[in-house]
C-alpha atoms as a PDB file:
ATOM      1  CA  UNK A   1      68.705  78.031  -6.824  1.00  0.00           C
ATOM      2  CA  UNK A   2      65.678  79.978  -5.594  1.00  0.00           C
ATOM      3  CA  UNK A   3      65.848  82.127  -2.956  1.00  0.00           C
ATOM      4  CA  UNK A   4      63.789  80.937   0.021  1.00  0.00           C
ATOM      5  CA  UNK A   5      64.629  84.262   2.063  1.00  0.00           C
ATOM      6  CA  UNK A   6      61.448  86.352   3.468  1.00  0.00           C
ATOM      7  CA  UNK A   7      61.830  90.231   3.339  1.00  0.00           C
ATOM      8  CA  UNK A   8      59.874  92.824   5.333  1.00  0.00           C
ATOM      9  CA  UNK A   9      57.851  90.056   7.153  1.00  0.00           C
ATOM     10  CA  UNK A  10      56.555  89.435  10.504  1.00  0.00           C
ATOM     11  CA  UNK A  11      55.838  86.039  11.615  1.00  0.00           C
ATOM     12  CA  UNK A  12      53.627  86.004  14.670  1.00  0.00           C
ATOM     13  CA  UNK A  13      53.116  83.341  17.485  1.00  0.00           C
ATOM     14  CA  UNK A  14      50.801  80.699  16.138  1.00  0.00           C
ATOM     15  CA  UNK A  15      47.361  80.931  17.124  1.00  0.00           C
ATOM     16  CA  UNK A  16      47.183  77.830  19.183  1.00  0.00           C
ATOM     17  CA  UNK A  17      50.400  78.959  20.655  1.00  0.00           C
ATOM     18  CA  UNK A  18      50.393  77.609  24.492  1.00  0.00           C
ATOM     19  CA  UNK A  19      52.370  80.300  25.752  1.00  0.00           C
ATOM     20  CA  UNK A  20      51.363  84.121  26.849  1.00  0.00           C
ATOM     21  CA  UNK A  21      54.768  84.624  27.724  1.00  0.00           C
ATOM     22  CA  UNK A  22      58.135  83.493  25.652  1.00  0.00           C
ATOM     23  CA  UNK A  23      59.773  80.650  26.842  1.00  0.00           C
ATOM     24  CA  UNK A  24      63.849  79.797  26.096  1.00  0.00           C
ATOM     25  CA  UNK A  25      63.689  76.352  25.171  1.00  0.00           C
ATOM     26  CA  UNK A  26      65.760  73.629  26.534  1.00  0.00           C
ATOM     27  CA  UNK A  27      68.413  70.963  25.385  1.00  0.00           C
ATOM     28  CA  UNK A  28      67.276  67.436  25.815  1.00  0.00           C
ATOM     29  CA  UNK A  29      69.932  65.246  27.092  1.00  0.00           C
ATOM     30  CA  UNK A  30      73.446  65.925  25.303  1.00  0.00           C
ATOM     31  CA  UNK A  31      72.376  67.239  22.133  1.00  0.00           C
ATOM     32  CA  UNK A  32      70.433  70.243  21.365  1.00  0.00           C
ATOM     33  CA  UNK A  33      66.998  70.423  19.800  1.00  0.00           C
ATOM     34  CA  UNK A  34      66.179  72.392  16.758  1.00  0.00           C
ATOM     35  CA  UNK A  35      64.437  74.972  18.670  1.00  0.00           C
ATOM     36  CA  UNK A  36      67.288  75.439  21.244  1.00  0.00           C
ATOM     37  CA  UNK A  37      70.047  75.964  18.051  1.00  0.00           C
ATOM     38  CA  UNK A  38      67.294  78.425  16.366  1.00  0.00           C
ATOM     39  CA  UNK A  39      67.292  80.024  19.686  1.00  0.00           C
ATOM     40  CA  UNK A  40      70.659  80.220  20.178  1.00  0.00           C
ATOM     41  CA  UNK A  41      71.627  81.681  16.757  1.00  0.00           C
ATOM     42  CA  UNK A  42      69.012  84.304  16.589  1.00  0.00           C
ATOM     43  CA  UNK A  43      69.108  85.821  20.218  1.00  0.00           C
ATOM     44  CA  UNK A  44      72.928  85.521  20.171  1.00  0.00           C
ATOM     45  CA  UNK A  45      72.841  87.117  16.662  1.00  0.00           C
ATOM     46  CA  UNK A  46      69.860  89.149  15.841  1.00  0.00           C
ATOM     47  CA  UNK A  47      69.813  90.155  11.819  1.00  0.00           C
ATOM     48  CA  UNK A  48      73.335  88.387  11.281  1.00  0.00           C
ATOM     49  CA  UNK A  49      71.572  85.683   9.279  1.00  0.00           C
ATOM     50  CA  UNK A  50      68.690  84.589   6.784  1.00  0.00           C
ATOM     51  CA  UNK A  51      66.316  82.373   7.177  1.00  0.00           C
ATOM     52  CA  UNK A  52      68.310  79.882   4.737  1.00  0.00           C
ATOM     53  CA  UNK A  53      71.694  80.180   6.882  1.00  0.00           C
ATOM     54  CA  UNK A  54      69.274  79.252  10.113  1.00  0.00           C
ATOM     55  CA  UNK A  55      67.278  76.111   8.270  1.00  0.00           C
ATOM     56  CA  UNK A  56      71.076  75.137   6.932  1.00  0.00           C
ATOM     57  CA  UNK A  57      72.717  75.613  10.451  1.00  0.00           C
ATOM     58  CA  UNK A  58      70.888  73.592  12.046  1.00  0.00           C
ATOM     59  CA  UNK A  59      70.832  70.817   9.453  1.00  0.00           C
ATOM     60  CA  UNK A  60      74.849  70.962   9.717  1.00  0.00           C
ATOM     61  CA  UNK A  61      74.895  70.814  13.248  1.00  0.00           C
ATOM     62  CA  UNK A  62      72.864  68.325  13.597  1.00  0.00           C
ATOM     63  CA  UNK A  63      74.741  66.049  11.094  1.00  0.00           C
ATOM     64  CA  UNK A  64      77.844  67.139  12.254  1.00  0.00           C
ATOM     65  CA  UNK A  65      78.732  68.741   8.132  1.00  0.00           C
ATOM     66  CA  UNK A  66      82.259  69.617   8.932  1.00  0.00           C
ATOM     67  CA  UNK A  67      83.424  73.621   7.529  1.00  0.00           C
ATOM     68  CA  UNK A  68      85.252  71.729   4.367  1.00  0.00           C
ATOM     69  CA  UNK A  69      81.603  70.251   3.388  1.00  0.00           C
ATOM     70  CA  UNK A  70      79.404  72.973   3.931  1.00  0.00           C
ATOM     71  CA  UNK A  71      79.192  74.551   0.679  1.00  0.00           C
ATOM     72  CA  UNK A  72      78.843  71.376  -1.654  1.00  0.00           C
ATOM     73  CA  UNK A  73      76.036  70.266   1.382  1.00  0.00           C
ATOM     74  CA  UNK A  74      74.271  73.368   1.574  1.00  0.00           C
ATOM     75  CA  UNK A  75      73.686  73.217  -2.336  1.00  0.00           C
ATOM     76  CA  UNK A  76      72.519  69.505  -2.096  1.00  0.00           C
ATOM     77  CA  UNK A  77      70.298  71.120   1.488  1.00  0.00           C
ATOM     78  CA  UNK A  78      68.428  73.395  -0.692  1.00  0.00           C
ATOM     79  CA  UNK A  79      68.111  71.422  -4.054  1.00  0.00           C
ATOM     80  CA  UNK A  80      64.989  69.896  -2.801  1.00  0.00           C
ATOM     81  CA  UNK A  81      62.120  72.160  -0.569  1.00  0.00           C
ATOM     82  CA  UNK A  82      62.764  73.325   2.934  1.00  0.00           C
ATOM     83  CA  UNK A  83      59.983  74.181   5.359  1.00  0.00           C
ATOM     84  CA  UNK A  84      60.544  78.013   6.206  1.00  0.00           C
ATOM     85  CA  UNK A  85      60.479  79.646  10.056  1.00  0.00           C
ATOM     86  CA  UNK A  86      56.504  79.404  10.080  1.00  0.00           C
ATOM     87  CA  UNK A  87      56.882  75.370  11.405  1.00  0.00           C
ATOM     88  CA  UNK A  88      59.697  76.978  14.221  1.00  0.00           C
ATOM     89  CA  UNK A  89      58.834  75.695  17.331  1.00  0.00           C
ATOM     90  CA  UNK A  90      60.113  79.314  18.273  1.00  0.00           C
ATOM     91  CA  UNK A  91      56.642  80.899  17.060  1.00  0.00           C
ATOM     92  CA  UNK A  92      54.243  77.364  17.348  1.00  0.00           C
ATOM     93  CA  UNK A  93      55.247  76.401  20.980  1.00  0.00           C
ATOM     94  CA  UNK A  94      57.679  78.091  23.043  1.00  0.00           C
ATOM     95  CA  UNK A  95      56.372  82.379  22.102  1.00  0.00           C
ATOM     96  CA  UNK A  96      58.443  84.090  19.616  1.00  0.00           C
ATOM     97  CA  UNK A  97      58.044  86.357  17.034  1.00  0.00           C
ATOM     98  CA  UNK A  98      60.212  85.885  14.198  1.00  0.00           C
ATOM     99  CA  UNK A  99      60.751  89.148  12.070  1.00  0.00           C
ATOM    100  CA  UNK A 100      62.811  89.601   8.604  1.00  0.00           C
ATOM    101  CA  UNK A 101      63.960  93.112   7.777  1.00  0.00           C
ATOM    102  CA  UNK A 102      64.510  94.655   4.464  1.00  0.00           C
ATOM    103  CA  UNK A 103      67.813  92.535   3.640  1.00  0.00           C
ATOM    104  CA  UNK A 104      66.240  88.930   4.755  1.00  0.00           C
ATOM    105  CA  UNK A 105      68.044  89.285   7.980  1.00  0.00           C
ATOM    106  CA  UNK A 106      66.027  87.217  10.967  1.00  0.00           C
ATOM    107  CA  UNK A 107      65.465  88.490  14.809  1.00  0.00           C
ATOM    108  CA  UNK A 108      63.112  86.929  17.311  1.00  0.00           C
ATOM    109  CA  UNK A 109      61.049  88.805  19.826  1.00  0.00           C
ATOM    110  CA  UNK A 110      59.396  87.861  22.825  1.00  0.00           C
ATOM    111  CA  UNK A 111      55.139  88.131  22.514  1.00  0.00           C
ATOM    112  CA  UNK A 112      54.980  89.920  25.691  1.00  0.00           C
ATOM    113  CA  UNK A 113      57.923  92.832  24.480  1.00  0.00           C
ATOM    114  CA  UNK A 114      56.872  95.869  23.476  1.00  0.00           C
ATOM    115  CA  UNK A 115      59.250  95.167  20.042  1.00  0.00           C
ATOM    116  CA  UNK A 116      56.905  92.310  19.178  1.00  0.00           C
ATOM    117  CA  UNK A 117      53.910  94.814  19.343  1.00  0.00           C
ATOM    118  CA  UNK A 118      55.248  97.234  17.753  1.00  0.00           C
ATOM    119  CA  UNK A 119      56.277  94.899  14.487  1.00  0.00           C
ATOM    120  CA  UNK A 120      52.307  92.992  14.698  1.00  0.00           C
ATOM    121  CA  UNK A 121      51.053  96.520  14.478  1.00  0.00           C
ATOM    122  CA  UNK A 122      53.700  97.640  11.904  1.00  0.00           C
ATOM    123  CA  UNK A 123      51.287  97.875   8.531  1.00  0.00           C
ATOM    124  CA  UNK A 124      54.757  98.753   6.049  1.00  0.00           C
ATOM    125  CA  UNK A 125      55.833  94.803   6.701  1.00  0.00           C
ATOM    126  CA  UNK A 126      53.976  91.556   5.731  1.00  0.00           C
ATOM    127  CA  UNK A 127      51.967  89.761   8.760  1.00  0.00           C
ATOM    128  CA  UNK A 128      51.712  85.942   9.029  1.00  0.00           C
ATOM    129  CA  UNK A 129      51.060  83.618  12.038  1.00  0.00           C
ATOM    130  CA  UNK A 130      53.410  80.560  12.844  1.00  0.00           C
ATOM    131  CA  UNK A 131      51.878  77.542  11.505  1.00  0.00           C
ATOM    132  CA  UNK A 132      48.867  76.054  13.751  1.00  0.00           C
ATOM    133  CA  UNK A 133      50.313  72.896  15.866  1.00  0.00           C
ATOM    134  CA  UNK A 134      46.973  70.923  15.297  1.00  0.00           C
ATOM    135  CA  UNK A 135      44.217  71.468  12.551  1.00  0.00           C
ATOM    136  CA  UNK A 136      41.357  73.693  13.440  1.00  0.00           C
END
């Protein structure tokens, strides 16, 4: 299986990002959105997972994979291609920076923090934007 990890990146709001300041997203109704269990892990947890334990977390969660199935559907999750943390919501609509240190491990910053400048000016780490919400 390939790895699908980043290393040493920065992934920077979006450039049609409608925020100037980071917003916590919110749960719609009973369950919780993508955005609110990406959230959740990575402020709760920052650089305790990779970007593939994120994509698969919320997968699970949302289909309600119980512990015993995990493994066998994590291997089925990532037999076919998985859009990485550049289509988060985290970095396209609601103003977070997503970083990846040296070991894959994921954080999230807020634009306005002086963290997220410091990693956008950081020249020793890849640079990307989130992905645009609407063609230019």
């Amino acid at each position: 299986m390939k790895d699908m990890n980043e290393y040493d990146t920065f992934i920077r709001i979006a450039e049609d990002c409608p925020v100037s300041e980071a917003v916590i997203p919110k749960a719609k109704g009973e369950s919780k959105t993508i955005p609110v269990i990406q959230y959740e892990m990575l402020s709760n947890h920052p650089y305790r997972y990779t970007q593939e334990d994120v994509l698969f977390e919320v997968f699970a969660e949302r289909n309600q994979i119980s512990e015993t199935e995990r493994a066998a559907a994590r291997e089925k999750f990532f037999s076919k291609g998985q859009p990485c943390l550049r289509t988060s919501s985290l970095g396209k609509r609601y103003g977070w920076g997503i970083h990846h240190d040296a070991e894959g491990k994921v954080a999230i910053y807020a634009v306005e923090s002086d963290e997220y400048l410091k990693l956008m000016n950081d020249n020793s780490i890849a640079q990307c934007k989130a992905m645009r919400s609407k063609k230019a």
